[in-house]
PDB file of N, CA and C in Angstrom:
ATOM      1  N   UNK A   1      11.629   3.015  10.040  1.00  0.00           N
ATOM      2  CA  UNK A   1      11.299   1.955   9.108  1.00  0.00           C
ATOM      3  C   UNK A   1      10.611   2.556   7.885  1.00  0.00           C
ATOM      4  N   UNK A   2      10.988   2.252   6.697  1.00  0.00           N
ATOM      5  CA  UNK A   2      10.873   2.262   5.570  1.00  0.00           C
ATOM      6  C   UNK A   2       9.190   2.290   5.322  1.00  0.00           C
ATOM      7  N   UNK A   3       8.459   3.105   4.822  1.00  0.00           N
ATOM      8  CA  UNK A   3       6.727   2.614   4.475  1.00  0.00           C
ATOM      9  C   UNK A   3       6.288   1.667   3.849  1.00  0.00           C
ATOM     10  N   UNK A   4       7.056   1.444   2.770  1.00  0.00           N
ATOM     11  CA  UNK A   4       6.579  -0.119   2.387  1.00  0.00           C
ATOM     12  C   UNK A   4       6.711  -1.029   2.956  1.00  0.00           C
ATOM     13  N   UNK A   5       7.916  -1.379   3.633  1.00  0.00           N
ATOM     14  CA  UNK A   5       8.304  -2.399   4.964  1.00  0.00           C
ATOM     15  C   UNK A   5       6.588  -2.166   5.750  1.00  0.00           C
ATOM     16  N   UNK A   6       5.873  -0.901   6.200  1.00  0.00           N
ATOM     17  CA  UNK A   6       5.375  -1.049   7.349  1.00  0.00           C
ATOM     18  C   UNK A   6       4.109  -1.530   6.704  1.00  0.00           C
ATOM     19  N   UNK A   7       3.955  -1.111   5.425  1.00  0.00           N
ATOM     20  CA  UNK A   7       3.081  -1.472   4.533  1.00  0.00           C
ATOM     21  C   UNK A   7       2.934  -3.162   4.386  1.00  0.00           C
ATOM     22  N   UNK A   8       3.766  -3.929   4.026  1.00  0.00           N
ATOM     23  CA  UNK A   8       3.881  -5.111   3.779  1.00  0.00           C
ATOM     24  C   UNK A   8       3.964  -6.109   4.973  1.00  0.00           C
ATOM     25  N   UNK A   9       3.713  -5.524   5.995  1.00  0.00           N
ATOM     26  CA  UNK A   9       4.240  -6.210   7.608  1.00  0.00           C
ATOM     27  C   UNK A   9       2.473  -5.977   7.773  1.00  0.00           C
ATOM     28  N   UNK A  10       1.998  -5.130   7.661  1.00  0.00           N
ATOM     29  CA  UNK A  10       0.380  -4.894   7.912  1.00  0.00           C
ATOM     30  C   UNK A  10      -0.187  -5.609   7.108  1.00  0.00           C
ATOM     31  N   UNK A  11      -0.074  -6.196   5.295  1.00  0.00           N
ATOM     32  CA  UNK A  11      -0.400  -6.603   4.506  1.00  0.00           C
ATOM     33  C   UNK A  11      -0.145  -8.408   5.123  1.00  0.00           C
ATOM     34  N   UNK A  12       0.549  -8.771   5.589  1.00  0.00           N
ATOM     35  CA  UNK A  12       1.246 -10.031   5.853  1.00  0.00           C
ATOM     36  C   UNK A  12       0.119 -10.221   7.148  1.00  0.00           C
ATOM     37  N   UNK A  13       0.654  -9.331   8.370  1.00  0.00           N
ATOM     38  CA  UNK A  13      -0.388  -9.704   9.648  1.00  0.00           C
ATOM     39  C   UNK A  13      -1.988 -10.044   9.413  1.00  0.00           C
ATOM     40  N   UNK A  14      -2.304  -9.107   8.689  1.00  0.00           N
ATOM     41  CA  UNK A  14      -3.617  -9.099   8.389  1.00  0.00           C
ATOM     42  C   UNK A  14      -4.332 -10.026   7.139  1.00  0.00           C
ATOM     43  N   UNK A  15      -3.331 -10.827   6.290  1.00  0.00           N
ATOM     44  CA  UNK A  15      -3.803 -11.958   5.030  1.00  0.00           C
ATOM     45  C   UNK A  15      -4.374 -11.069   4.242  1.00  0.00           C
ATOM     46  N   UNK A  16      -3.835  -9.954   3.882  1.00  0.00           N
ATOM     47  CA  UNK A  16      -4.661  -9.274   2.967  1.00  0.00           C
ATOM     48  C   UNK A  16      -3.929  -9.035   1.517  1.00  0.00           C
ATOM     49  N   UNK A  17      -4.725  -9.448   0.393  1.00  0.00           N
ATOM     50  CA  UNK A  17      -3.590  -9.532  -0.994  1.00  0.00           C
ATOM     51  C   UNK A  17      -3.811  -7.986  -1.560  1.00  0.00           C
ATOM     52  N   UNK A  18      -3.015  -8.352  -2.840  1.00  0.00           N
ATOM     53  CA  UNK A  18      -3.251  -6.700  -3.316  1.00  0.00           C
ATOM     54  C   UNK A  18      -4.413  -6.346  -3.819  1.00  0.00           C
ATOM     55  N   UNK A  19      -5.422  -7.254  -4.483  1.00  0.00           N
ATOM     56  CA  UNK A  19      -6.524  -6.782  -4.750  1.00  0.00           C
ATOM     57  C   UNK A  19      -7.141  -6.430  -3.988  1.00  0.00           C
ATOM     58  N   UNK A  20      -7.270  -7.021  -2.590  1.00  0.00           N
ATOM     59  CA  UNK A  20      -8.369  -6.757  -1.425  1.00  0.00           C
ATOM     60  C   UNK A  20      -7.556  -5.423  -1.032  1.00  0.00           C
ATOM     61  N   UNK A  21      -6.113  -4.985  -1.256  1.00  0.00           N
ATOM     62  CA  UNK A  21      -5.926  -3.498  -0.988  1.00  0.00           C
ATOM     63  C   UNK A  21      -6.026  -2.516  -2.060  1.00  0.00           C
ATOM     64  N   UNK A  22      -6.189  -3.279  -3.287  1.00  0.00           N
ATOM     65  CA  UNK A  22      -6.584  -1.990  -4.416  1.00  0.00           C
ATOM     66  C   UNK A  22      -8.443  -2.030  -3.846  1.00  0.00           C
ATOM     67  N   UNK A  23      -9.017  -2.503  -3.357  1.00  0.00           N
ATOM     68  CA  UNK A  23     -10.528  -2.233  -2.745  1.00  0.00           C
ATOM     69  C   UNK A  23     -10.667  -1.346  -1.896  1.00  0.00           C
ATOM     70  N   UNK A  24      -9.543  -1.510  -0.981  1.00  0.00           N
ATOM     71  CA  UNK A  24      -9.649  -0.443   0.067  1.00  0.00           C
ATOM     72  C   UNK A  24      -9.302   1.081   0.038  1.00  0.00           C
ATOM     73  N   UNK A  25      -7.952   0.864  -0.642  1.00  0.00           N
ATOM     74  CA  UNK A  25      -7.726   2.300  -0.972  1.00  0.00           C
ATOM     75  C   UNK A  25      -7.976   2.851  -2.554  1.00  0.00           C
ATOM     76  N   UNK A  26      -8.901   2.329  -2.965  1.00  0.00           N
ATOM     77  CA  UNK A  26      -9.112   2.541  -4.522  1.00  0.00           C
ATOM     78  C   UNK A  26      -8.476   2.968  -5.651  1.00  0.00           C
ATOM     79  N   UNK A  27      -6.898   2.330  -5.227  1.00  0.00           N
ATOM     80  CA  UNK A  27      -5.880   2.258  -5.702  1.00  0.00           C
ATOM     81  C   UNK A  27      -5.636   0.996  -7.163  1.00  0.00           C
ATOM     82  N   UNK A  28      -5.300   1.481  -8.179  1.00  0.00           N
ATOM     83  CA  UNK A  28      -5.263   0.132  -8.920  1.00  0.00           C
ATOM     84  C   UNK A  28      -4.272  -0.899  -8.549  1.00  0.00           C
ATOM     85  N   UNK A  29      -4.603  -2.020  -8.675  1.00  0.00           N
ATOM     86  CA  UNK A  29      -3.201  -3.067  -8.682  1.00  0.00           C
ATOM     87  C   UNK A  29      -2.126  -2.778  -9.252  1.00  0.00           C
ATOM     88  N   UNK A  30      -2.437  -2.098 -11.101  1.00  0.00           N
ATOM     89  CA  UNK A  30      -0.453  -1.798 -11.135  1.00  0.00           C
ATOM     90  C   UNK A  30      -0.376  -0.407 -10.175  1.00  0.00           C
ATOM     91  N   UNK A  31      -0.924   0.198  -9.849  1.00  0.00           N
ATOM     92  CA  UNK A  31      -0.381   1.422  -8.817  1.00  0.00           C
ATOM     93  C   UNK A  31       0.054   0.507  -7.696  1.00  0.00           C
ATOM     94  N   UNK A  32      -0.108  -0.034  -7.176  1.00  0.00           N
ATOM     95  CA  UNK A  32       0.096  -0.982  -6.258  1.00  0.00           C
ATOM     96  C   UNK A  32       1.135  -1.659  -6.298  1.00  0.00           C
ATOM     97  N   UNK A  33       1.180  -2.208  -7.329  1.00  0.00           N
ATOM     98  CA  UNK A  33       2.855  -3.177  -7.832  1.00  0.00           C
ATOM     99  C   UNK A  33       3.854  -1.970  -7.735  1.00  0.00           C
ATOM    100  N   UNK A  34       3.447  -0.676  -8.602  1.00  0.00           N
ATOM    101  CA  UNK A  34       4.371  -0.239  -8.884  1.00  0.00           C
ATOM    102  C   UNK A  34       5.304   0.453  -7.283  1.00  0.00           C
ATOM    103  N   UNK A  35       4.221   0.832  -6.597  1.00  0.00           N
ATOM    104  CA  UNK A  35       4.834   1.357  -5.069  1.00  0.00           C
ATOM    105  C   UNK A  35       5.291  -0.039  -4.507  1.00  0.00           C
ATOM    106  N   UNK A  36       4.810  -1.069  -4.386  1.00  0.00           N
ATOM    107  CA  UNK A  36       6.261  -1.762  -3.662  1.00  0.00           C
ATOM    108  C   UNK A  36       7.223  -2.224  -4.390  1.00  0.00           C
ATOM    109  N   UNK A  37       7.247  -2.216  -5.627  1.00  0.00           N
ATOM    110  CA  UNK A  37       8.428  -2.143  -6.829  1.00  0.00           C
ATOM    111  C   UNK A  37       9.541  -1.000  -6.104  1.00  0.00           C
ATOM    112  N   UNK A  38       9.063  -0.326  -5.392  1.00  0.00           N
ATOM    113  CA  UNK A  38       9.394   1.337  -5.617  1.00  0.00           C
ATOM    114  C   UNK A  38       9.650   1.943  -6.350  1.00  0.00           C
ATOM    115  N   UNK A  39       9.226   1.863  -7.724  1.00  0.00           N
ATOM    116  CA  UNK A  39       8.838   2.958  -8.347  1.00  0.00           C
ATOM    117  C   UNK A  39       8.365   3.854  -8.615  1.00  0.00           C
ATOM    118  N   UNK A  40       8.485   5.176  -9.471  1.00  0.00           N
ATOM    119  CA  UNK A  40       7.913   6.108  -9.361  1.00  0.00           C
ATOM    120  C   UNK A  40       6.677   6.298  -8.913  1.00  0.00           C
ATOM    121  N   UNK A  41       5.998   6.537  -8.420  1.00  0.00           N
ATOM    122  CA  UNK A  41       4.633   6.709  -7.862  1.00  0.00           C
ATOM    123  C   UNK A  41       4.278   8.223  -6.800  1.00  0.00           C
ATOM    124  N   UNK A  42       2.970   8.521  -7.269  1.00  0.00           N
ATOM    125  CA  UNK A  42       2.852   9.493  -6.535  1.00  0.00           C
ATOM    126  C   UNK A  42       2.815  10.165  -5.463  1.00  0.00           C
ATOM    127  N   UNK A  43       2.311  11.316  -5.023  1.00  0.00           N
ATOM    128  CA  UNK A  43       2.578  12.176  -3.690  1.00  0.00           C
ATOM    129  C   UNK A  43       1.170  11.212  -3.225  1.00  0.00           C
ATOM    130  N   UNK A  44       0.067  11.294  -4.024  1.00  0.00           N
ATOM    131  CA  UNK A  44      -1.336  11.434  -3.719  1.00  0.00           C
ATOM    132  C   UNK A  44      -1.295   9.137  -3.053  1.00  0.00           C
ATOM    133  N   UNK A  45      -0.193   8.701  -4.037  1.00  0.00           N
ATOM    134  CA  UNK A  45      -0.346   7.205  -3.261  1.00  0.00           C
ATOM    135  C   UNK A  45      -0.188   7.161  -2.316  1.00  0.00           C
ATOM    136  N   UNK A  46       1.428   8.294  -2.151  1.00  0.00           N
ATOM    137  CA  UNK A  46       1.891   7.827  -0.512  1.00  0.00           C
ATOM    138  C   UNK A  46       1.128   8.417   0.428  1.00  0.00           C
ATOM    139  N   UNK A  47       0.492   9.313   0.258  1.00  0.00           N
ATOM    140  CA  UNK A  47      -0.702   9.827   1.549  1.00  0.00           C
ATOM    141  C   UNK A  47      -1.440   8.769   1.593  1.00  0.00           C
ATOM    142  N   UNK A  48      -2.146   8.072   0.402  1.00  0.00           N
ATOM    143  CA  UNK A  48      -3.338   7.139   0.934  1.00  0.00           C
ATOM    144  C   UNK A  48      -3.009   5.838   1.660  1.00  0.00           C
ATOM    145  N   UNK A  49      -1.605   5.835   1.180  1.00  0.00           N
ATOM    146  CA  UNK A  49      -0.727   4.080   2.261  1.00  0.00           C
ATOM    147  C   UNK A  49      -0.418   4.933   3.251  1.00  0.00           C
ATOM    148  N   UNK A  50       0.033   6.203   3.829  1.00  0.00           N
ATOM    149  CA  UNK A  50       0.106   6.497   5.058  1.00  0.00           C
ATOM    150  C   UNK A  50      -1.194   6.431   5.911  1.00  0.00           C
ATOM    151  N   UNK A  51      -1.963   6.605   5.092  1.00  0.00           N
ATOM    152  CA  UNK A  51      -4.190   6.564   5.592  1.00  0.00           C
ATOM    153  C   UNK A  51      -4.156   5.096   6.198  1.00  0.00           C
ATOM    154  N   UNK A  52      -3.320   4.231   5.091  1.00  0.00           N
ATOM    155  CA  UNK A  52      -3.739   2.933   5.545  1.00  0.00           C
ATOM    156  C   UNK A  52      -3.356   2.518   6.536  1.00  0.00           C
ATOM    157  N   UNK A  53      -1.494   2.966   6.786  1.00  0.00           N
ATOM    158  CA  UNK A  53      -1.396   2.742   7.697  1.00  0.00           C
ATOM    159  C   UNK A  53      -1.418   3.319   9.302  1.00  0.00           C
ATOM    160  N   UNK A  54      -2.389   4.146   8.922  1.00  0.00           N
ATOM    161  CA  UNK A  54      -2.409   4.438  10.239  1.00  0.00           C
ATOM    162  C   UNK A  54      -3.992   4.342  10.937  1.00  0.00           C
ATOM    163  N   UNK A  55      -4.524   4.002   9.562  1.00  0.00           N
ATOM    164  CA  UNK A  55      -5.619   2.841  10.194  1.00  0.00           C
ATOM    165  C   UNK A  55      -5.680   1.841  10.639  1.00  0.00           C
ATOM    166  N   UNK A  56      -4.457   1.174  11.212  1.00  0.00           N
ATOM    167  CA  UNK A  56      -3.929  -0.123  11.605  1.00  0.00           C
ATOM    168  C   UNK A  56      -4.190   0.143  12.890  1.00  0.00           C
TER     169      UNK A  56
END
């Protein structure tokens, strides 16, 4: 499964919006839009959404 899929399935279970996840991973909101856009985005995002999710 796809990371944003596992990303957005954790985001959904848990009622959590994007601001309350630009808090957590001190990620901005457009960094945020832009990775489930899938757009370009960095090495250093996708480590910290892999952090997230595997803090689940």
């Amino acid at each position: 499964m796809e990371q944003i899929e596992i990303v957005k399935k954790r985001l959904k279970k848990e009622n959590i919006s994007i601001r309350e996840l630009s808090e957590i991973t001190n990620l901005s909101e457009a960094t945020l839009y832009r990775y489930f856009e899938g757009t370009k985005c960095s090495k250093k995002t996708r480590l910290i959404m892999d952090e997230f999710i595997e803090f689940a």
